[in-house]
Protein backbone atom coordinates (compact mmCIF):
# COMPACT_ATOMS: atom_id res chain seq x y z
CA UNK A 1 -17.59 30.96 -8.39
CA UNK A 2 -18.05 26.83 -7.93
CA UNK A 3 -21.20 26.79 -8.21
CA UNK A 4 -21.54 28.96 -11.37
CA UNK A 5 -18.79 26.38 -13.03
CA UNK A 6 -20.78 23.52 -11.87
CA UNK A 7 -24.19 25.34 -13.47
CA UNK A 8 -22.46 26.01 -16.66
CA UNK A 9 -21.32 22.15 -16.39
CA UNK A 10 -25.40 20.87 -16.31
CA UNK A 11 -26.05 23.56 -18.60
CA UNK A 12 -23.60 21.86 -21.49
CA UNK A 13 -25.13 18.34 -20.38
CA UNK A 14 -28.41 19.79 -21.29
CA UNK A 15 -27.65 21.29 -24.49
CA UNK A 16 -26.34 18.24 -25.87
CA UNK A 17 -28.93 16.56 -24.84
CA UNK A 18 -31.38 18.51 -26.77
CA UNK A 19 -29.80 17.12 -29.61
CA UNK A 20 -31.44 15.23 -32.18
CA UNK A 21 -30.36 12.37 -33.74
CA UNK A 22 -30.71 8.42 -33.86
CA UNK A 23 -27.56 7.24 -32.29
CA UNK A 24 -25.69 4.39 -34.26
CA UNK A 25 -22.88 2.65 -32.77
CA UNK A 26 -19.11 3.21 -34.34
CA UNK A 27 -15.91 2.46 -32.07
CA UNK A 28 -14.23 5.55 -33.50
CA UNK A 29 -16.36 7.74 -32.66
CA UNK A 30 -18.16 7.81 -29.65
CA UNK A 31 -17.64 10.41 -26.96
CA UNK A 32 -19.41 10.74 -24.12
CA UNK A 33 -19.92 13.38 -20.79
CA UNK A 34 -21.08 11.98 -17.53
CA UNK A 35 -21.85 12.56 -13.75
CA UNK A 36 -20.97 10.35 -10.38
CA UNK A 37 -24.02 10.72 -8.54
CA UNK A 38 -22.83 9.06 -5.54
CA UNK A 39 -20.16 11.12 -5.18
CA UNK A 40 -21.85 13.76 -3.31
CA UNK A 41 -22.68 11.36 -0.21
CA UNK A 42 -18.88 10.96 0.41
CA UNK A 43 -18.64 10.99 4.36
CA UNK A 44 -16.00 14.01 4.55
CA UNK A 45 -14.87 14.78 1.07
CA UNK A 46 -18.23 15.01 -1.19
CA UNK A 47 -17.94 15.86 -4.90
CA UNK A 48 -20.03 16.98 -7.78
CA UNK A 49 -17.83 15.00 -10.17
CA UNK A 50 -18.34 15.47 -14.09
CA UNK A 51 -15.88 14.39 -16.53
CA UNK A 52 -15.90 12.71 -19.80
CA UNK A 53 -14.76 9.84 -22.02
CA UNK A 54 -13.21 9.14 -25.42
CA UNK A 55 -13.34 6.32 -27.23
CA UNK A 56 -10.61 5.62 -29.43
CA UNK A 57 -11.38 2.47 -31.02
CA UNK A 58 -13.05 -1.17 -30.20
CA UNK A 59 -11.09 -1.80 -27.36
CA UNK A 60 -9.62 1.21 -25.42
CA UNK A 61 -10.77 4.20 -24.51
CA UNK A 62 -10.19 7.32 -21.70
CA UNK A 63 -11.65 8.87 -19.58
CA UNK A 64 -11.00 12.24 -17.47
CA UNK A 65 -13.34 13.25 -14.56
CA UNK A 66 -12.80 16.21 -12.04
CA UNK A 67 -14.91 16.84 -8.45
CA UNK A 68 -15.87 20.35 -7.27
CA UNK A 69 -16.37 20.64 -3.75
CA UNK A 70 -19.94 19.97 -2.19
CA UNK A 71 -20.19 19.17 1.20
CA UNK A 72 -23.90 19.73 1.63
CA UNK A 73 -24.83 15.96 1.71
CA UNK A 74 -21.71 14.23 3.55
CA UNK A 75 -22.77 12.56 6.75
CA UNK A 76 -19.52 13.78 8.92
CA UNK A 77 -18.92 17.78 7.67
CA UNK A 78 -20.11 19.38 10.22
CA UNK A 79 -18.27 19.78 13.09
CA UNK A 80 -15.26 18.29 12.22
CA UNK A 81 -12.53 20.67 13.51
CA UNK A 82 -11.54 21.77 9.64
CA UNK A 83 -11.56 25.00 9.01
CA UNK A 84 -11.14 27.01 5.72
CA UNK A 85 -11.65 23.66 4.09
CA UNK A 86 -10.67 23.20 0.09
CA UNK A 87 -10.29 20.46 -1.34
CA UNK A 88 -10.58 18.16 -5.16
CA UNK A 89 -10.46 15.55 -6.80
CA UNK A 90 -9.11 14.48 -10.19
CA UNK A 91 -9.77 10.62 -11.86
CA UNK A 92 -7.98 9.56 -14.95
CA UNK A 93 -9.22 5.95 -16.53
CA UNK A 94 -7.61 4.26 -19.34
CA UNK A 95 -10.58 1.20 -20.30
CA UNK A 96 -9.94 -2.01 -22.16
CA UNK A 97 -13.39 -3.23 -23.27
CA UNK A 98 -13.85 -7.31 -23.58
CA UNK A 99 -16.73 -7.70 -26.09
CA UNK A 100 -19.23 -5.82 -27.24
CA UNK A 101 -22.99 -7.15 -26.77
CA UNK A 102 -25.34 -5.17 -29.14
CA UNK A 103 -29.09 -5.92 -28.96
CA UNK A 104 -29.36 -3.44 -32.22
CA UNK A 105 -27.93 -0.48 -33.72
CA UNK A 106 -28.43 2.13 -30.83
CA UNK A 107 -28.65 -0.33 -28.01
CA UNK A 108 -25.58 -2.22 -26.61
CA UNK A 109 -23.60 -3.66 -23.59
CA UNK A 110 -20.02 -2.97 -22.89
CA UNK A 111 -18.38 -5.02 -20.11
CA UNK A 112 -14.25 -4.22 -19.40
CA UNK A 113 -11.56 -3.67 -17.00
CA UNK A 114 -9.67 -0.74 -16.49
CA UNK A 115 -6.84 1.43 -14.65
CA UNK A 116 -7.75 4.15 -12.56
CA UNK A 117 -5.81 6.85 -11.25
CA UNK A 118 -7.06 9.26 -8.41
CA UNK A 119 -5.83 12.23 -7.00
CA UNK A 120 -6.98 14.18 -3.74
CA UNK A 121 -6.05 17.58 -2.80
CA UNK A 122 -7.19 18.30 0.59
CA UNK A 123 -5.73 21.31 2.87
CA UNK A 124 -7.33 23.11 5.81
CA UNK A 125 -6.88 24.81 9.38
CA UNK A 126 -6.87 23.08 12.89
CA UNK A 127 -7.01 24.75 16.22
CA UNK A 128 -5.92 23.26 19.92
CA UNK A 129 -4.68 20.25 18.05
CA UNK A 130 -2.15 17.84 18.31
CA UNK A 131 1.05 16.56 15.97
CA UNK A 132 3.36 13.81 17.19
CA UNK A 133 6.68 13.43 15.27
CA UNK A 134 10.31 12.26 15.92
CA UNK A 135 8.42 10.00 19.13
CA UNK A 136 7.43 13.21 20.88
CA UNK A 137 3.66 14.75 20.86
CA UNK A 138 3.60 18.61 20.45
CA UNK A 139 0.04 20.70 21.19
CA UNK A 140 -0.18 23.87 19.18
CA UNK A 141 -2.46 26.94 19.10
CA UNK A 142 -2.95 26.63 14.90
CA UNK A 143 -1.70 24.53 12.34
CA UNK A 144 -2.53 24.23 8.17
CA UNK A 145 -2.58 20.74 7.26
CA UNK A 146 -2.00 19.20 3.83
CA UNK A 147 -3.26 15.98 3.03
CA UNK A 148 -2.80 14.45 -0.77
CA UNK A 149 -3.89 11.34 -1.54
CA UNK A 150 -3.40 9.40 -4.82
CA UNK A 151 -4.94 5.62 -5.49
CA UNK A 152 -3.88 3.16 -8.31
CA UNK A 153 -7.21 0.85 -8.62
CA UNK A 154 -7.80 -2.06 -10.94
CA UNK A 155 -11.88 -1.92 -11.70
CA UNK A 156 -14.01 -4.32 -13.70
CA UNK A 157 -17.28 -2.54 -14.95
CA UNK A 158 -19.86 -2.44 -17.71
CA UNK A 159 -21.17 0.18 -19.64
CA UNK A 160 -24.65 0.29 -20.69
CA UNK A 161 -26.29 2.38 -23.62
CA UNK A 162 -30.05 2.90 -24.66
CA UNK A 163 -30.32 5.09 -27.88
CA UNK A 164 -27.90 8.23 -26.27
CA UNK A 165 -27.95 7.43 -22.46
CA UNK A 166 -25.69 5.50 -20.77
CA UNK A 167 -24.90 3.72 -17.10
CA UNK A 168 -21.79 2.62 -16.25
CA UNK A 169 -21.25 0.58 -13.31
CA UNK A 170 -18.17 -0.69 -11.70
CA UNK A 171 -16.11 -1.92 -8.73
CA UNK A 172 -12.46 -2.46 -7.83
CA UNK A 173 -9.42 -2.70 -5.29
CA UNK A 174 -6.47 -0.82 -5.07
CA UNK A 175 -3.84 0.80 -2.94
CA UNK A 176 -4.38 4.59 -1.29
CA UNK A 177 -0.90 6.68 -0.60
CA UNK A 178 -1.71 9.60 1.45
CA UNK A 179 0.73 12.33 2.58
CA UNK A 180 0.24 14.50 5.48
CA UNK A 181 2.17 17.73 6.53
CA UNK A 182 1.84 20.74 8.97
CA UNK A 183 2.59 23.96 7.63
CA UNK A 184 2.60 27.79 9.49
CA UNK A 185 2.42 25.85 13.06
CA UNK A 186 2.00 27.90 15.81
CA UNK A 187 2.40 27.88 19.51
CA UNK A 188 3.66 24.70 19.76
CA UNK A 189 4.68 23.17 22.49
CA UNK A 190 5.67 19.56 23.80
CA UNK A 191 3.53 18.02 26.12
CA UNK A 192 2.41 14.62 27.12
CA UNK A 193 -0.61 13.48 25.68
CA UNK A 194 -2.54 10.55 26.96
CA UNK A 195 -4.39 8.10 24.65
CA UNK A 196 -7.59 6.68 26.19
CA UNK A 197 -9.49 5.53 23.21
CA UNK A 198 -8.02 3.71 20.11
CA UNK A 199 -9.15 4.47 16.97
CA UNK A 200 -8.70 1.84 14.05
CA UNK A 201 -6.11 0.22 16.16
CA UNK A 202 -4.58 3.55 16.32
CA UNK A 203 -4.07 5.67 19.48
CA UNK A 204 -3.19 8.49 16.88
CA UNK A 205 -5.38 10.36 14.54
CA UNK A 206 -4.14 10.47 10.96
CA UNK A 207 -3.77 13.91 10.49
CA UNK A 208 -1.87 14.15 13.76
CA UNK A 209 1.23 12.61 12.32
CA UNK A 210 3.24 14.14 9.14
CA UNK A 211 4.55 11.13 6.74
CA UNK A 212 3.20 9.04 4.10
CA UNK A 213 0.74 6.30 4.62
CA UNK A 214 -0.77 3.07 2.87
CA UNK A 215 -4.02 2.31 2.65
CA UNK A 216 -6.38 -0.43 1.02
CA UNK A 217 -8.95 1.12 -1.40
CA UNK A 218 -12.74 -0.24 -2.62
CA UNK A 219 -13.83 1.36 -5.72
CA UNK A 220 -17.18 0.85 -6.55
CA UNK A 221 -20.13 3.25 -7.77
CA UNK A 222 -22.25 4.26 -10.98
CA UNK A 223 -21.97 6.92 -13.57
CA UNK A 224 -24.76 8.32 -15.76
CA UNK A 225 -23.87 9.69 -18.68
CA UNK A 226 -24.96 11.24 -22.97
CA UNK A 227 -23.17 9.91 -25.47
CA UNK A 228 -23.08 12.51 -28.54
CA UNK A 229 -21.01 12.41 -31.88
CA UNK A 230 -21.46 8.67 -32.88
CA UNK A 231 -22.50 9.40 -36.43
């Protein structure tokens, strides 16, 4: 069922790309629908992530993107220890563009800085695990764990067009709040657990603890993207 959305996703981005048409630039009216190629290398949570953008006038614009799941091409998903796996992604992006650097009518350079919000919906099955909470460590027989994360980034990027294609490029920092909870638990009981290795500083894995947490985020990456409707 993905995969046919994500078909009849390239299959949009192709028809409008058979259109014909010398592309002109007007701030009120340019629209565009894009791809984050990178996105599908993400070590554990890989995406095919299209979305689009609006541009409401000179300055601001919008811009909406959701990720399917694809985890064909991330370096850590196999043999992780998740099963029934799901998980998404949703990126909302409200641009303020600084100047706009046209070398003629269809080509042009967009530099700006933006705001953009991400959310993460990840939720999936462990077995043998273990969850330490109110300073005791519990193993259990099965757990489902839910893990939402949602980032607040500032970016600066640049958007480039030739004629009707474009590349936009960007990086940022930000802040990462992730929530983690165990639902339908079973078997658990407490036992002592001993911690021989630290990881990150921590002696606990992250999804072994139920709570919220804070995290530094880097945002960089690339979109390509066909700008249509600029007549």
């Amino acid at each position: 069922m993905r995969m046919k959305r994500i078909l009849s996703l390239l299959s949009l981005l192709l028809l409008l790309i058979g259109e014909k048409g010398e592309c002109q630039y007007n701030e009120n009216k340019i629209f565009q629908l894009h791809i984050a190629p990178l996105n599908v290398f993400t070590p554990y949570t890989g995406v095919v992530q299209a979305g689009f953008q609006k541009r409401f006038n000179q300055r601001f614009a919008l811009a909406v993107d959701y990720g399917f799941k694809f985890r064909n091409l991330s370096i850590y998903s196999k043999n992780d220890g998740r099963l029934n796996y799901t998980y998404y992604t949703v990126k909302g992006e409200v641009k303020y563009f600084i100047a706009l650097n046209k070398k003629n009518k269809s080509d042009f350079a967009n530099p700006y800085f933006s705001l953009q919000g991400f959310y993460l919906h990840q939720q999936y099955d462990r077995e043998n695990g273990w969850l330490y909470t109110n300073n005791k460590s519990y193993h259990y027989d099965r757990s489902t764990i839910s893990r939402n994360a949602v980032v607040a980034s500032l970016l600066i990027g640049d958007e480039r067009v030739k004629k009707r294609m474009l590349l936009d490029y960007y990086i940022g920092l930000g802040i990462r709040k992730i929530r983690i909870d165990h639902h339908k638990t079973t078997g658990a009981v407490e036992a002592q657990r001993s911690f021989p290795v630290e990881y990150f500083g921590r002696r606990i894995g992250i999804d072994e603890q139920e709570g919220t947490f804070y995290r530094p985020h880097l945002a960089w990456g690339f979109k390509l993207g066909y700008i249509f409707n600029k007549k």
